[in-house]
Protein backbone atom coordinates (compact mmCIF):
# COMPACT_ATOMS: atom_id res chain seq x y z
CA UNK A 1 -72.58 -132.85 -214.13
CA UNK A 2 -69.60 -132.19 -215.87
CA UNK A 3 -69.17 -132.63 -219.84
CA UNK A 4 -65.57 -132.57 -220.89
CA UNK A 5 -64.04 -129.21 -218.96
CA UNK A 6 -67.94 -128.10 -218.89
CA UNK A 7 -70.04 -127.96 -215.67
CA UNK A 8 -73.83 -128.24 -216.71
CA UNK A 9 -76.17 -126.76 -214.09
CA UNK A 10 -80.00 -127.25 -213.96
CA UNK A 11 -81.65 -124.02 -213.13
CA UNK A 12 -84.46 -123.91 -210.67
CA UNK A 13 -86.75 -123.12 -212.89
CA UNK A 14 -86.31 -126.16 -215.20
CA UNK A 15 -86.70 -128.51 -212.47
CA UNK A 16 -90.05 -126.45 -211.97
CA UNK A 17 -91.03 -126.99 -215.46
CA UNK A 18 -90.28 -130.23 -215.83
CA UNK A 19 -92.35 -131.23 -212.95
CA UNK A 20 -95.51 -129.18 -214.40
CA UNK A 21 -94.59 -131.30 -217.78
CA UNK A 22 -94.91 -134.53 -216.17
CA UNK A 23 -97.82 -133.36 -214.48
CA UNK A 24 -99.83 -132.67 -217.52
CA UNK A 25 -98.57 -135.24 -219.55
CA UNK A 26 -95.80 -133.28 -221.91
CA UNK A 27 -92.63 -134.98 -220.47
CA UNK A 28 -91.65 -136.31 -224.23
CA UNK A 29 -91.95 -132.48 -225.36
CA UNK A 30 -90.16 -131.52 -222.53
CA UNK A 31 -87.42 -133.79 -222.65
CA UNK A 32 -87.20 -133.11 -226.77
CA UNK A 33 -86.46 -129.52 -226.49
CA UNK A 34 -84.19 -129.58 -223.27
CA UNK A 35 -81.84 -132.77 -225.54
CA UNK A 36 -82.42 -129.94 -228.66
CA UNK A 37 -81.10 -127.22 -226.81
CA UNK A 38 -78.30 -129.10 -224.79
CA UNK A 39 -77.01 -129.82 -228.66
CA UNK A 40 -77.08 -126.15 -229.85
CA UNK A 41 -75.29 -125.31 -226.93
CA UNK A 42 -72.76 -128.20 -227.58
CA UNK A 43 -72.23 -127.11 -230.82
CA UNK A 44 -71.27 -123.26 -229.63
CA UNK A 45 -69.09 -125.02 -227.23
CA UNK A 46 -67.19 -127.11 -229.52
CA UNK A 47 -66.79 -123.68 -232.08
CA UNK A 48 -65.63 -121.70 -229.23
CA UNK A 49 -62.72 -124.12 -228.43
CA UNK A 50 -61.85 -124.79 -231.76
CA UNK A 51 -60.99 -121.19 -231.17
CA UNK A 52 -58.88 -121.85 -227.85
CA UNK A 53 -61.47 -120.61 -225.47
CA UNK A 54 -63.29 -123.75 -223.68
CA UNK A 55 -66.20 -122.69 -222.02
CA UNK A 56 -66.25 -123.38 -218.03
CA UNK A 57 -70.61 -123.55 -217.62
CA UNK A 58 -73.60 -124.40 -219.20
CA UNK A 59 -76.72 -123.62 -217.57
CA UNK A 60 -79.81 -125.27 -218.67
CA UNK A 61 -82.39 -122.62 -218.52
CA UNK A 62 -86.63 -122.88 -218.78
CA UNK A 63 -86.09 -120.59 -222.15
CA UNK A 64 -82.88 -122.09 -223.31
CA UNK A 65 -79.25 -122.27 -222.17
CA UNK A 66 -76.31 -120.26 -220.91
CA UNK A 67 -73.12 -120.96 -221.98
């Protein structure tokens, strides 16, 4: 998926986890944290081209993100 001049990956792992969190019934929790972190991430984004250097990735990680 691309957002703006950003591709977004989905690490391996996440996929993992979010299949254990729909197995056991913590999908909302899940899906919470992963929209929490994809914001916090956003927002570094948008700082770091307000400072002329767009980022290229974002990788959505089981413990957070990579920009």
């Amino acid at each position: 998926m691309t957002i703006g001049q950003t591709d977004v990956f989905l690490h391996m792992g996440t996929l993992l986890f979010a299949g254990y969190a729909l197995l056991t019934g913590t999908a909302s929790m899940l899906l919470t944290g992963l929209i929490s972190i994809l914001l916090h991430e956003c927002a570094h984004a948008a700082a770091a081209a307000a400072m002329g250097q767009p980022p290229y990735e974002l990788e959505l990680t089981p413990l957070g993100a990579v920009l």
